[in-house]
C-alpha atoms as a PDB file:
ATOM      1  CA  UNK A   1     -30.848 128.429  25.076  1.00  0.00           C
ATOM      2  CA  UNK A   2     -29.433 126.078  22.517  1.00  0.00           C
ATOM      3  CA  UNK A   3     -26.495 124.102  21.847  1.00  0.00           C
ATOM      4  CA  UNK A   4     -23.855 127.110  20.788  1.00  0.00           C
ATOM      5  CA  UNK A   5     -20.409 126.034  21.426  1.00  0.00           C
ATOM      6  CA  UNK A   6     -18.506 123.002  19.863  1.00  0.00           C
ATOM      7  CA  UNK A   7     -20.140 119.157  19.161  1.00  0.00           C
ATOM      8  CA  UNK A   8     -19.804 117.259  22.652  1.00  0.00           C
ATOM      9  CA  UNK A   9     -17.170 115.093  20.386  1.00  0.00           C
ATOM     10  CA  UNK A  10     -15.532 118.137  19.873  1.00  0.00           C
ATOM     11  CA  UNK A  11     -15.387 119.409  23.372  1.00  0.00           C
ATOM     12  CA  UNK A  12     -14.289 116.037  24.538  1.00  0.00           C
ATOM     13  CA  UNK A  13     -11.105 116.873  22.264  1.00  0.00           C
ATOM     14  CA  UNK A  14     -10.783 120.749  22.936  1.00  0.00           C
ATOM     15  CA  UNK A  15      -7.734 122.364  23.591  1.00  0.00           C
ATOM     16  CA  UNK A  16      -6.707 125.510  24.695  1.00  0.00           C
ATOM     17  CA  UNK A  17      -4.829 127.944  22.172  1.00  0.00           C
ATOM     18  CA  UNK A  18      -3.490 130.361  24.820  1.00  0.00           C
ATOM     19  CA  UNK A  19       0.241 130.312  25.192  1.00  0.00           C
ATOM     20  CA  UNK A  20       1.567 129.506  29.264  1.00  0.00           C
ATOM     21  CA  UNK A  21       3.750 133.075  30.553  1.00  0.00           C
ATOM     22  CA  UNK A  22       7.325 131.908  30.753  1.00  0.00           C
ATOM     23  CA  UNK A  23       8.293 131.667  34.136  1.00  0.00           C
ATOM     24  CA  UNK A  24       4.359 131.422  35.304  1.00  0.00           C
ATOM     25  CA  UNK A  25       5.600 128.760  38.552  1.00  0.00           C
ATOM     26  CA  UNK A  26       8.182 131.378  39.460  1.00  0.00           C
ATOM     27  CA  UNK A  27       5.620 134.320  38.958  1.00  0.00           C
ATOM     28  CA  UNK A  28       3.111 132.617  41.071  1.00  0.00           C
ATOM     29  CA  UNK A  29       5.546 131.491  44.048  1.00  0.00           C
ATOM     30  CA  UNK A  30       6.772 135.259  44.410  1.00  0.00           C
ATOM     31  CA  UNK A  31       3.713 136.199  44.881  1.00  0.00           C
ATOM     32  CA  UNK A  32       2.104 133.789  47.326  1.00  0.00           C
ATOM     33  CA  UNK A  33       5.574 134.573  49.226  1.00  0.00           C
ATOM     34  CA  UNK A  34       4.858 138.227  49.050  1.00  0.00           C
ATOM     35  CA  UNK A  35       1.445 137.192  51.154  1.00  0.00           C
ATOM     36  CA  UNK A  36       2.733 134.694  53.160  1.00  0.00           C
ATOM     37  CA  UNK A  37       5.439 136.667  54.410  1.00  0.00           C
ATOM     38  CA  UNK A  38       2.835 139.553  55.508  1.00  0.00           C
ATOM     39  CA  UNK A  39       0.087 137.191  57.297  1.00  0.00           C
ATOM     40  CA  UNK A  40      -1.241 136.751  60.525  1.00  0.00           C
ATOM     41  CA  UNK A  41      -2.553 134.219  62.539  1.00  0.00           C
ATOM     42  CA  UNK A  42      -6.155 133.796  61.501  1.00  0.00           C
ATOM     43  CA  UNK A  43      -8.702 135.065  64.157  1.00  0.00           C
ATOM     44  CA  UNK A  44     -11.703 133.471  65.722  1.00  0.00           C
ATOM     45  CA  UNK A  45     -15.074 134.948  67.052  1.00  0.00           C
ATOM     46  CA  UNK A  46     -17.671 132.313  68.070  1.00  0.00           C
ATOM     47  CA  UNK A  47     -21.027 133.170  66.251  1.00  0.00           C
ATOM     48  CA  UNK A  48     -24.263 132.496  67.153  1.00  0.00           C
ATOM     49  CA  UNK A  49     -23.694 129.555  69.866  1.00  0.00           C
ATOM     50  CA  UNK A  50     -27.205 129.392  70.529  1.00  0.00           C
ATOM     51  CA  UNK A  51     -28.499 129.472  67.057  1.00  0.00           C
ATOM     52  CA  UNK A  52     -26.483 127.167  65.710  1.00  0.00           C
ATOM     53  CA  UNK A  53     -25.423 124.635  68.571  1.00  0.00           C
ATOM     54  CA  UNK A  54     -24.121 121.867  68.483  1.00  0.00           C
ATOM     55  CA  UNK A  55     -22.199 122.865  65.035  1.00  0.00           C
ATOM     56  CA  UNK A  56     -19.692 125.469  66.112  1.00  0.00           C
ATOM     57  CA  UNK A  57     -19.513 128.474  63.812  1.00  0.00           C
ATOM     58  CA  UNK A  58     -17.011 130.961  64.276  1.00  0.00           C
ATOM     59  CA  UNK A  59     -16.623 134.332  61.892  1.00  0.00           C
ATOM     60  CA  UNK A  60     -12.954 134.229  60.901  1.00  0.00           C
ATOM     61  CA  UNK A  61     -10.381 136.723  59.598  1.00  0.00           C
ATOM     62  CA  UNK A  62      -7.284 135.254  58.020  1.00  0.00           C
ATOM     63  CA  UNK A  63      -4.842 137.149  55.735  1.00  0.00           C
ATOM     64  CA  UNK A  64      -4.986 136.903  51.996  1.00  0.00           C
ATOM     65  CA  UNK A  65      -2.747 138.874  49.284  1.00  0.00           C
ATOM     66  CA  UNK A  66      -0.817 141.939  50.501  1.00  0.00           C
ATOM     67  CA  UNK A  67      -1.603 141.018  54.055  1.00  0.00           C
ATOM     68  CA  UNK A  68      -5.303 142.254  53.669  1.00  0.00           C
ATOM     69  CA  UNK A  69      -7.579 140.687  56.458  1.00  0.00           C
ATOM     70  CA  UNK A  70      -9.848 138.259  54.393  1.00  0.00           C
ATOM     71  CA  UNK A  71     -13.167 137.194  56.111  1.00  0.00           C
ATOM     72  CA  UNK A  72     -14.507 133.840  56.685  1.00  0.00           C
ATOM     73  CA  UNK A  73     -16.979 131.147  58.360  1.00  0.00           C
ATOM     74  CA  UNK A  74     -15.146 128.257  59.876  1.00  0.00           C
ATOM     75  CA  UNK A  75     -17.763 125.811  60.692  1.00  0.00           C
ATOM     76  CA  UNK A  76     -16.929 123.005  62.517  1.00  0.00           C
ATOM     77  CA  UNK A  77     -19.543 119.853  63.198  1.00  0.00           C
ATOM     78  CA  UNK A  78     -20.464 118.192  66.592  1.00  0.00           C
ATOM     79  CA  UNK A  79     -17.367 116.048  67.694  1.00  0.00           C
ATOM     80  CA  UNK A  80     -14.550 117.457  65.255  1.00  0.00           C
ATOM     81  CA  UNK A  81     -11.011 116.349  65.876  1.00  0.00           C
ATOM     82  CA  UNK A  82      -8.139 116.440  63.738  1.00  0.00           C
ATOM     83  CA  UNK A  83      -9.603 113.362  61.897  1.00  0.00           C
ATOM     84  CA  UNK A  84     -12.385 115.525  60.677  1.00  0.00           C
ATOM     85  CA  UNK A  85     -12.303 116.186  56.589  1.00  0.00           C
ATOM     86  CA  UNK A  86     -12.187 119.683  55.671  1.00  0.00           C
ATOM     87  CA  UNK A  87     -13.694 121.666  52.685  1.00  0.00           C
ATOM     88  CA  UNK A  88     -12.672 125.182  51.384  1.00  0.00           C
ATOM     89  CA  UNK A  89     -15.850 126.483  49.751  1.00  0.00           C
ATOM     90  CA  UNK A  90     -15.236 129.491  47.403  1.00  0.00           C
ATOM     91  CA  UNK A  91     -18.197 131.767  46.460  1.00  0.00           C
ATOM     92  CA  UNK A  92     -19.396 132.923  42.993  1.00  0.00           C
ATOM     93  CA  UNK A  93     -19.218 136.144  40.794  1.00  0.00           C
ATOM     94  CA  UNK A  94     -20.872 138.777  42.585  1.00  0.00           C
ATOM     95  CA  UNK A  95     -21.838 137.119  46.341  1.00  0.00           C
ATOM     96  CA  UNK A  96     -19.702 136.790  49.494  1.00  0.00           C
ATOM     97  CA  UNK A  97     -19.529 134.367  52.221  1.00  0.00           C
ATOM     98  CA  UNK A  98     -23.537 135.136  52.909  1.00  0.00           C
ATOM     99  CA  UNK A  99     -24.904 133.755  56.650  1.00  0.00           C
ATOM    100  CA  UNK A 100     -23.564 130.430  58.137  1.00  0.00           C
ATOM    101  CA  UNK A 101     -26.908 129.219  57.529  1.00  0.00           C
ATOM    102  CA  UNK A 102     -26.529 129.096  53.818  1.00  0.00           C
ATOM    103  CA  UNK A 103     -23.896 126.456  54.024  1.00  0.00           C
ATOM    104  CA  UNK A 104     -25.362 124.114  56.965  1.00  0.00           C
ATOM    105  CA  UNK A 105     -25.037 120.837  54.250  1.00  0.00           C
ATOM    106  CA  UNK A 106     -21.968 119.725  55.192  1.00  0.00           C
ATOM    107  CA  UNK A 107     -20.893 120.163  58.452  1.00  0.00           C
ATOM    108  CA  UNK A 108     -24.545 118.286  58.935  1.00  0.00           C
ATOM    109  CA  UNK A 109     -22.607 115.545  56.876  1.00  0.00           C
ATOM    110  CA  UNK A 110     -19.464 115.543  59.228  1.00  0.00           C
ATOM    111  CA  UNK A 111     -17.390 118.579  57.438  1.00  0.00           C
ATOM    112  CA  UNK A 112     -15.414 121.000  58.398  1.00  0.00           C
ATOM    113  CA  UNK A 113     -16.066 123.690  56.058  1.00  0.00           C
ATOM    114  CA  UNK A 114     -14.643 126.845  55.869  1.00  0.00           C
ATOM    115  CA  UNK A 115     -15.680 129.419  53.625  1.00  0.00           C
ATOM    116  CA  UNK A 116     -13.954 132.018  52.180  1.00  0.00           C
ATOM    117  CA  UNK A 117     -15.642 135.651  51.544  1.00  0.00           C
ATOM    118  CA  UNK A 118     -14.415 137.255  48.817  1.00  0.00           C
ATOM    119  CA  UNK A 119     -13.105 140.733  48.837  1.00  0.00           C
ATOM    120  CA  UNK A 120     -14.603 143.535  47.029  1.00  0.00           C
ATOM    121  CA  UNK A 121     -18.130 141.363  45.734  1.00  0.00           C
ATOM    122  CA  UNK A 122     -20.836 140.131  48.388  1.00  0.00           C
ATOM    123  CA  UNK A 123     -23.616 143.277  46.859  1.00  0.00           C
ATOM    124  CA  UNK A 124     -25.339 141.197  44.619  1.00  0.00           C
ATOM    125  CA  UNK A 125     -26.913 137.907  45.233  1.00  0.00           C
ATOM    126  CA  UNK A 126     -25.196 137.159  48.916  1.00  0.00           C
ATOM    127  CA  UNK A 127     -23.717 139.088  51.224  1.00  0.00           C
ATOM    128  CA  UNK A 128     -19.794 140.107  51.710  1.00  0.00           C
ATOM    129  CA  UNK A 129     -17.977 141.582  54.441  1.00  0.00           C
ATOM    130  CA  UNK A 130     -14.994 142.026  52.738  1.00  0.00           C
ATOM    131  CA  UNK A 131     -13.241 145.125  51.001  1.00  0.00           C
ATOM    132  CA  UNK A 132     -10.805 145.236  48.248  1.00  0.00           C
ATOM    133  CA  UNK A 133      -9.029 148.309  49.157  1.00  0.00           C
ATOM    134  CA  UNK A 134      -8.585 147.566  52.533  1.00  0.00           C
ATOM    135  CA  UNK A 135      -6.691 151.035  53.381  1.00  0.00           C
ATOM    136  CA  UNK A 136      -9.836 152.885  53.108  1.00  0.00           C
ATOM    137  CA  UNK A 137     -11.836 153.458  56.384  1.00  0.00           C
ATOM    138  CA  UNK A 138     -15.119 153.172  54.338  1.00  0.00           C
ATOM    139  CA  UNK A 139     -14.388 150.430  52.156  1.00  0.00           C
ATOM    140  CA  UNK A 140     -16.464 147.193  51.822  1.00  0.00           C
ATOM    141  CA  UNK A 141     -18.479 144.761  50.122  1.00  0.00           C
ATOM    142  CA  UNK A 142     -19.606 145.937  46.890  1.00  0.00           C
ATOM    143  CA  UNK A 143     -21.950 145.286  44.234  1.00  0.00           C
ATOM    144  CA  UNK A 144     -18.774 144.936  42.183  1.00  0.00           C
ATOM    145  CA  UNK A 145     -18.095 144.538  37.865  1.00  0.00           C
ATOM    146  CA  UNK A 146     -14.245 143.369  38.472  1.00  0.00           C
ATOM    147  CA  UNK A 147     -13.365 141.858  35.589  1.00  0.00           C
ATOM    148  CA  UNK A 148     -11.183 144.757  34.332  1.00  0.00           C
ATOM    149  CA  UNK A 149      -9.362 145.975  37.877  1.00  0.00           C
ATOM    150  CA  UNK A 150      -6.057 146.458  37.227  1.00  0.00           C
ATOM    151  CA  UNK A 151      -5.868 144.473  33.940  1.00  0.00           C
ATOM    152  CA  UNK A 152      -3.087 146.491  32.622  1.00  0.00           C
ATOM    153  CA  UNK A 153      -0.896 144.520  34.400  1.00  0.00           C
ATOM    154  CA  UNK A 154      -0.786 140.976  36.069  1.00  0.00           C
ATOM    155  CA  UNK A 155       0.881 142.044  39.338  1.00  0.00           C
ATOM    156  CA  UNK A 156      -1.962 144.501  40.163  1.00  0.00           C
ATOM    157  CA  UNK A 157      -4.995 142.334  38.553  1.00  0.00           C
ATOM    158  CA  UNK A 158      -8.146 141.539  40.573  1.00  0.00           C
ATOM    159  CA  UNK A 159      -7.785 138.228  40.255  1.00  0.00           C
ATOM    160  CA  UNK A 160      -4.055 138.320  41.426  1.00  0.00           C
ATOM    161  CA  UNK A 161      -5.563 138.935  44.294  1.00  0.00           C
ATOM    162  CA  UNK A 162      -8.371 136.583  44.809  1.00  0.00           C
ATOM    163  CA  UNK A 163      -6.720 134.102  43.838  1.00  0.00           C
ATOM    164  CA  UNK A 164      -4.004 134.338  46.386  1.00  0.00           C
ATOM    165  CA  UNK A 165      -6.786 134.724  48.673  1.00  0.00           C
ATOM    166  CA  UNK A 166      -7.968 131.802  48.126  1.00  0.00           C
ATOM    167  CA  UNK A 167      -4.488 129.755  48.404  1.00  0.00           C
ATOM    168  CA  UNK A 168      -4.273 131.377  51.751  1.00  0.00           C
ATOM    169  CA  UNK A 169      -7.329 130.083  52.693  1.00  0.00           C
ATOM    170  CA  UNK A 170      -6.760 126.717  52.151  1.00  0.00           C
ATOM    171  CA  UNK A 171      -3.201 127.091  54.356  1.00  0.00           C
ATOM    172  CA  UNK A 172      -5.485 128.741  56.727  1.00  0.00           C
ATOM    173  CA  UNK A 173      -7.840 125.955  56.704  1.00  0.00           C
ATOM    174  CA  UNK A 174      -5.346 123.332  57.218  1.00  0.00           C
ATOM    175  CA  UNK A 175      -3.535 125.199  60.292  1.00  0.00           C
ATOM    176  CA  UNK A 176      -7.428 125.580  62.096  1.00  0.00           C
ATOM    177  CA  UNK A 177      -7.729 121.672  61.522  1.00  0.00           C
ATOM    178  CA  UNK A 178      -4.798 120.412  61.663  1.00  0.00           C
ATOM    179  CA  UNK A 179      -5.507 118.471  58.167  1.00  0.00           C
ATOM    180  CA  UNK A 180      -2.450 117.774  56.063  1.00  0.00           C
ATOM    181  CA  UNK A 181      -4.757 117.849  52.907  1.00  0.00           C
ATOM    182  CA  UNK A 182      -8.464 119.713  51.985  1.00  0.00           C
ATOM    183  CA  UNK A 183     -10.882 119.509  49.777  1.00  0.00           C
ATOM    184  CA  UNK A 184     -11.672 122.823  47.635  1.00  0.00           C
ATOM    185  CA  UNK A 185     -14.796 123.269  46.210  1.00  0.00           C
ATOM    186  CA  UNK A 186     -16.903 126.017  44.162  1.00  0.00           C
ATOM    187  CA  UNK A 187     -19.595 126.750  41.149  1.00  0.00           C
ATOM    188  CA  UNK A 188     -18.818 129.813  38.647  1.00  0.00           C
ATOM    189  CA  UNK A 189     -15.887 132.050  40.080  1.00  0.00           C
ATOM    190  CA  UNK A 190     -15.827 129.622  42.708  1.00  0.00           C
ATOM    191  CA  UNK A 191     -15.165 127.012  40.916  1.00  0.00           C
ATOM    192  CA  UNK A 192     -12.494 128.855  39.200  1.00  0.00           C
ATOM    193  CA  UNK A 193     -10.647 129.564  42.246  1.00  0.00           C
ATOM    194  CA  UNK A 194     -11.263 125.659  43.267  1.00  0.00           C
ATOM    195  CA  UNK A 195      -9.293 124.606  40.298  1.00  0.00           C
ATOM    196  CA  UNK A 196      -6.654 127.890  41.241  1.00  0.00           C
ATOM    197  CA  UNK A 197      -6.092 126.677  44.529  1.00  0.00           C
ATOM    198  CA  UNK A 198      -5.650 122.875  43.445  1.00  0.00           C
ATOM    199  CA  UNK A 199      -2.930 124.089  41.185  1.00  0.00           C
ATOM    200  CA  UNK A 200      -0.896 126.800  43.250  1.00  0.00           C
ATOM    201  CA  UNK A 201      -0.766 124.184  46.269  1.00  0.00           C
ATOM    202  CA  UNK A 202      -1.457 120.740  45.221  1.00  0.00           C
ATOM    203  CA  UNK A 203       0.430 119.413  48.037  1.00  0.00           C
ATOM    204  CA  UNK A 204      -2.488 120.951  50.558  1.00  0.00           C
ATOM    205  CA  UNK A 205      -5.642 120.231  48.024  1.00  0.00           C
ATOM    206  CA  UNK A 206      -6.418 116.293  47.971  1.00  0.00           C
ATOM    207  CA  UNK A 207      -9.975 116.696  46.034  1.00  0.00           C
ATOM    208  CA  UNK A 208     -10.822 119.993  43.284  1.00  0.00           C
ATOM    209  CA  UNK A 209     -14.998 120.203  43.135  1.00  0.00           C
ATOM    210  CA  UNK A 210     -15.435 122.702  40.556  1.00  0.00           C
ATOM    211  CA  UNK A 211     -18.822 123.220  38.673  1.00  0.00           C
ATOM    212  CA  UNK A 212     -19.029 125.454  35.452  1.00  0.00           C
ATOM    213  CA  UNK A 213     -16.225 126.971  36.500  1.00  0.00           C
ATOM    214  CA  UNK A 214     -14.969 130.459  35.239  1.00  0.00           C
ATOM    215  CA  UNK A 215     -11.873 131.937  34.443  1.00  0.00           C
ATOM    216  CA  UNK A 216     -11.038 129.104  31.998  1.00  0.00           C
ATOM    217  CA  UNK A 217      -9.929 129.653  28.732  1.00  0.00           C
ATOM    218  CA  UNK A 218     -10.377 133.045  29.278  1.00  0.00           C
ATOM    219  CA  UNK A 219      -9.414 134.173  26.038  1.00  0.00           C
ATOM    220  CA  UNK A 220     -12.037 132.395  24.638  1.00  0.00           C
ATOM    221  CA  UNK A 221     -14.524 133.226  26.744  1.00  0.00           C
ATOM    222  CA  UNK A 222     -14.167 136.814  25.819  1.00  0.00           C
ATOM    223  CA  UNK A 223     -15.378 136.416  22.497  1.00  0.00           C
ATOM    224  CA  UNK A 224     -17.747 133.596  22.872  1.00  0.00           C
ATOM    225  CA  UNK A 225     -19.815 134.146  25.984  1.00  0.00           C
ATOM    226  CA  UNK A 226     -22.536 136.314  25.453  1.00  0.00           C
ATOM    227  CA  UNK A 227     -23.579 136.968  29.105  1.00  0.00           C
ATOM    228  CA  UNK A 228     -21.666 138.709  31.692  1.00  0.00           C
ATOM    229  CA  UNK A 229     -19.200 138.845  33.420  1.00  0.00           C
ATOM    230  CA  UNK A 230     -17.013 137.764  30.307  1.00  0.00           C
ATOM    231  CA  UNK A 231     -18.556 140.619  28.446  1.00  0.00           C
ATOM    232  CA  UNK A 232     -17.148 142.784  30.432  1.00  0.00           C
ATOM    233  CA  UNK A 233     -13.519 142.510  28.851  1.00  0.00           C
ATOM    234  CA  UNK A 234     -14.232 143.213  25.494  1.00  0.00           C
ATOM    235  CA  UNK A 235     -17.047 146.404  26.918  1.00  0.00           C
ATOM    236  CA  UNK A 236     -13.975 147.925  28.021  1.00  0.00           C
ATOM    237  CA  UNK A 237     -11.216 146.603  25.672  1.00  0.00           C
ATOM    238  CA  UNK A 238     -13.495 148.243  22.713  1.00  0.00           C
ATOM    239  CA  UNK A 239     -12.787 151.813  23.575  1.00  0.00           C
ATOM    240  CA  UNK A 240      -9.606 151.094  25.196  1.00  0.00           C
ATOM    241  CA  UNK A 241      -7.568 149.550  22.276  1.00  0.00           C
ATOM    242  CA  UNK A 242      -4.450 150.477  23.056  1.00  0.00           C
ATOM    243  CA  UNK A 243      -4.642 148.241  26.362  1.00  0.00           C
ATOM    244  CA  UNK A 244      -5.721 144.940  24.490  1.00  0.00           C
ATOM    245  CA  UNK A 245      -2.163 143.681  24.332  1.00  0.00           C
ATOM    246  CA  UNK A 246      -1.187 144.326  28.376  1.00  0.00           C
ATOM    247  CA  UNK A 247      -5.397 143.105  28.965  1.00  0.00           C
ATOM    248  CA  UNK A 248      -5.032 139.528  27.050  1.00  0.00           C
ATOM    249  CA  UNK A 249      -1.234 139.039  28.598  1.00  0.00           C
ATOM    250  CA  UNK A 250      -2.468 139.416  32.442  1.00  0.00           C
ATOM    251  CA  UNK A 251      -5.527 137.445  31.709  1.00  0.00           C
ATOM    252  CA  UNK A 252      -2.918 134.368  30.755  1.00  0.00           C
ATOM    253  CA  UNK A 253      -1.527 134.841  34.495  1.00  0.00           C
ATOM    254  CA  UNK A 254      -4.965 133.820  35.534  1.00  0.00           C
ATOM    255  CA  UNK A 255      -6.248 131.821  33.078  1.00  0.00           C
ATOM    256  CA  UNK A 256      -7.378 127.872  34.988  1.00  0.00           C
ATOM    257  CA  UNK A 257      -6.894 126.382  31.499  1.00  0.00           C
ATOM    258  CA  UNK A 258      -2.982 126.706  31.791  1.00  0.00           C
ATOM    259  CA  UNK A 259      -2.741 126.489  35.770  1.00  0.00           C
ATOM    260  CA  UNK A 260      -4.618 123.275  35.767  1.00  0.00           C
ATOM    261  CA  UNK A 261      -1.866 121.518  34.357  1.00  0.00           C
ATOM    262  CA  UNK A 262      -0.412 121.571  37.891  1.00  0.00           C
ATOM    263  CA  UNK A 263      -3.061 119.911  39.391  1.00  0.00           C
ATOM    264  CA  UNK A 264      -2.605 116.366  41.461  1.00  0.00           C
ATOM    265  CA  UNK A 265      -5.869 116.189  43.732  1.00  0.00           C
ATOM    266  CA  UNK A 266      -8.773 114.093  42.491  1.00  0.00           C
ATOM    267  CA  UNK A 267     -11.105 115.979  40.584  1.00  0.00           C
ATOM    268  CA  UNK A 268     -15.088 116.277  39.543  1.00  0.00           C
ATOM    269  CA  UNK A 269     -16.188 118.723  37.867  1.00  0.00           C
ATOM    270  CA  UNK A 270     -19.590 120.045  35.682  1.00  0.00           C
ATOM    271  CA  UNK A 271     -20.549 121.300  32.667  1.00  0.00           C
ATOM    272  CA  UNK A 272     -23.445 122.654  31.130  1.00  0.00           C
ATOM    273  CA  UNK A 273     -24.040 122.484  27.386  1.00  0.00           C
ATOM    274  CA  UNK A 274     -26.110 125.376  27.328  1.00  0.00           C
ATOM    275  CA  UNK A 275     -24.257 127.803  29.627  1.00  0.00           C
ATOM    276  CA  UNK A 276     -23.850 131.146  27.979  1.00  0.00           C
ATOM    277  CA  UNK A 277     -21.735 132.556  30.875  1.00  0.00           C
ATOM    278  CA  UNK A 278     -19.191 130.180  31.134  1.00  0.00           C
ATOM    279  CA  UNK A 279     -19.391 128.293  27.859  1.00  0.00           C
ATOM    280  CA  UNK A 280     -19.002 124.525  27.597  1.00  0.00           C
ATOM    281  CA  UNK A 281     -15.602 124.913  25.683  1.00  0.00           C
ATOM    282  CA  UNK A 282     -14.172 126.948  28.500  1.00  0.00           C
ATOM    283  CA  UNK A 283     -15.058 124.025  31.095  1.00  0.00           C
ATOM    284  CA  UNK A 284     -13.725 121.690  28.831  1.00  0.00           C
ATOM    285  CA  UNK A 285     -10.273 123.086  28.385  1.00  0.00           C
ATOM    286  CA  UNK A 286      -9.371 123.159  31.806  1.00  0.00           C
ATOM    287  CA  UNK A 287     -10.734 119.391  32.153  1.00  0.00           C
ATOM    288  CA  UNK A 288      -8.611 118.048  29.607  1.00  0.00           C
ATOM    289  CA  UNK A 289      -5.344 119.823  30.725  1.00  0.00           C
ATOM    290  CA  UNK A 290      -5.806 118.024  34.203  1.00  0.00           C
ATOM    291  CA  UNK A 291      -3.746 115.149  34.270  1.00  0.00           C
ATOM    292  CA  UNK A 292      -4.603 113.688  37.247  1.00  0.00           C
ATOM    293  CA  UNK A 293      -7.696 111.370  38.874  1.00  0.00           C
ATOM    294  CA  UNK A 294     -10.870 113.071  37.232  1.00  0.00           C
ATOM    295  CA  UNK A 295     -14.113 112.706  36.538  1.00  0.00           C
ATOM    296  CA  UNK A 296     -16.671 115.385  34.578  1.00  0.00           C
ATOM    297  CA  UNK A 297     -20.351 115.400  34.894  1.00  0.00           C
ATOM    298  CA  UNK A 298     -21.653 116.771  31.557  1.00  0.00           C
ATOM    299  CA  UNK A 299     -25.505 117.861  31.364  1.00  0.00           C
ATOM    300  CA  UNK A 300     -27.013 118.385  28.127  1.00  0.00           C
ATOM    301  CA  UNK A 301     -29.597 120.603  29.230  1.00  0.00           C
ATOM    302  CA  UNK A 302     -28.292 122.761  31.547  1.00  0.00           C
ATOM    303  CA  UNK A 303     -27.227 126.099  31.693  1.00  0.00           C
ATOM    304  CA  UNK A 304     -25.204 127.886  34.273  1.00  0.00           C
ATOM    305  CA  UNK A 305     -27.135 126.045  37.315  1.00  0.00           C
ATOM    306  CA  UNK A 306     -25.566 122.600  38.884  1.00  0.00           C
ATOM    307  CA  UNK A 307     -28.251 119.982  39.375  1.00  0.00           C
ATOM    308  CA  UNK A 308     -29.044 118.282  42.870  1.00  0.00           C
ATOM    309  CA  UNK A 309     -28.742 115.322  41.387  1.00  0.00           C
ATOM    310  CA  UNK A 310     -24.751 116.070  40.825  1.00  0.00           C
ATOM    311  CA  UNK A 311     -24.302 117.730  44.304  1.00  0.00           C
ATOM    312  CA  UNK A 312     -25.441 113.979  45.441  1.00  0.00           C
ATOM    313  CA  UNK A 313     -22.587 113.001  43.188  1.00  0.00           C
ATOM    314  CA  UNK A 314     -20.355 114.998  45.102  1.00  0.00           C
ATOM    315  CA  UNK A 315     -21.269 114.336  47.962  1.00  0.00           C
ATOM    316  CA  UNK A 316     -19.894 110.257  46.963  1.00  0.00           C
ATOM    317  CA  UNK A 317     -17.016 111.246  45.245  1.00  0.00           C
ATOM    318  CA  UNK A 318     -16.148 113.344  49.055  1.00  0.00           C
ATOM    319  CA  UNK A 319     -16.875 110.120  50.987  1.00  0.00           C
ATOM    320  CA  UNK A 320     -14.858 107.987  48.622  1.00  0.00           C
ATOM    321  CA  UNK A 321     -11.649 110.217  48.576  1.00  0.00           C
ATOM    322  CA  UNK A 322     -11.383 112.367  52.325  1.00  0.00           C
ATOM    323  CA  UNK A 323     -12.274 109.435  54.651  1.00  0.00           C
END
């Protein structure tokens, strides 16, 4: 694929042109308390003891938005205390939480990690475990398009959700560990809800990993990407014109471009010129609207992939900041 978005130059200078909802703090604190005040102690099961000895993996449920039972791994290495530095890993479009063995790098390292399924995906690349519509006795992962669920309106959006999911599972993180502040982390949609979380609690989230992340700039991303999942907006938007004015307001209540303004923790993220699912512009928006500590790997040749050589990077940039 070739260079299709804005000069580097350009990028470096790119702003978002989507106007911030009045009131969007407000918005967002009613309705984390609207979760909060419905949730439950998270739940433990120990996993696989003799698979996966000494780490200690445990399959988690802690409650996420409406009080919906969210699933999880917590994995904890050899020796963890309430010194140990603790990572929230989010997942990207399409896969859940997948086996414990899938995310082994970092509690080899020392990490607590903890890694949040998310609801209503986990049927296409990785596996889930968790519904959306929890009420239904034969709900469950699914091999999920969700960009459109509930778009008419912010309060009932998909990503409403999911995001407060994810909030939830860094305050669920930090009561398992006892850590006053996490790392976040996550590529894609994952890396969307990284930057989500660092914004709607920065006083929990001291570092915000987020490569090629989605959900910025969404607006744009709807008429410039020309993969999926953006393209599912303006599939749907083109025979249902009469939504496109409720659609593009909820997508500003979600939109990591405007939330990241809020963000304090010490960032890296990634960026590949020649993604055509998140496009470099989108990245870049969100980057430049952080105002604090940051750092952005940018590769010139890369797509939608993040190279080892900048998961080494991160692995530094952990080191450096959590111990």
């Amino acid at each position: 694929m070739p260079w299709f978005d804005l000069p580097l130059d350009q990028l470096r200078e790119y702003r978002t042109d989507t106007a911030e909802p009045p009131e969007l703090d407000r918005w967002w604190q009613l309705r984390l308390d609207e979760a909060r005040a419905l949730a439950q102690a998270p739940a433990l099961t120990r996993y696989e003891a003799d698979v996966y000895a000494p780490v200690e993996v445990y399959d988690t449920k802690f409650s996420g938005a409406g009080g919906d039972r969210i699933r999880a791994w917590y994995v904890r290495p050899a020796g963890a205390d309430g010194r140990t530095p603790v990572v929230v890993k989010f997942i990207g479009y399409g896969g859940g939480r997948g086996l414990p063995a899938e995310h082994a790098l970092l509690p080899a390292l020392g990490y607590a990690l903890f890694v949040m399924d998310t609801r209503g995906q986990g049927g296409r690349w990785t596996t889930g475990a968790t519904a959306d519509y929890q009420g239904d006795p034969a709900a469950g992962p699914e091999n999920a398009r969700v960009m459109t669920r509930g778009i008419a309106r912010p309060e009932g959006y998909y990503y409403t959700r999911l995001f407060t999911d994810a909030v939830l599972a860094v305050e669920a993180a930090s009561q398992l560990t006892a850590a006053p502040r996490v790392a976040v982390s996550g590529a894609s949609q994952g890396g969307g809800l990284a930057l989500a979380a660092a914004a709607l609690v920065p006083q929990v989230v001291a570092v915000c990993h987020a490569d090629v992340p989605f959900l910025c700039d969404i607006q744009r991303g709807i008429t410039l990407a020309p993969e999926a999942p953006y393209t599912e907006v303006p599939e749907f938007l083109a025979h249902n014109v009469d939504l496109i004015p409720a659609a593009l307001d909820t997508l500003r209540y979600v939109d990591c471009a405007l939330l990241a303004r809020r963000i304090t923790a010490r960032c890296l993220l990634s960026v590949g010129l020649m993604d055509t699912i998140c496009p470099p512009s989108t990245v870049f928006a969100a980057y430049n609207e952080i105002t604090a500590g940051k750092d952005l790997s940018v590769h010139p040749f890369t797509g939608h992939d993040v190279p080892t050589a900048h998961v080494e990077r991160q692995l530094r940039h952990l080191r450096e900041v959590l111990r």
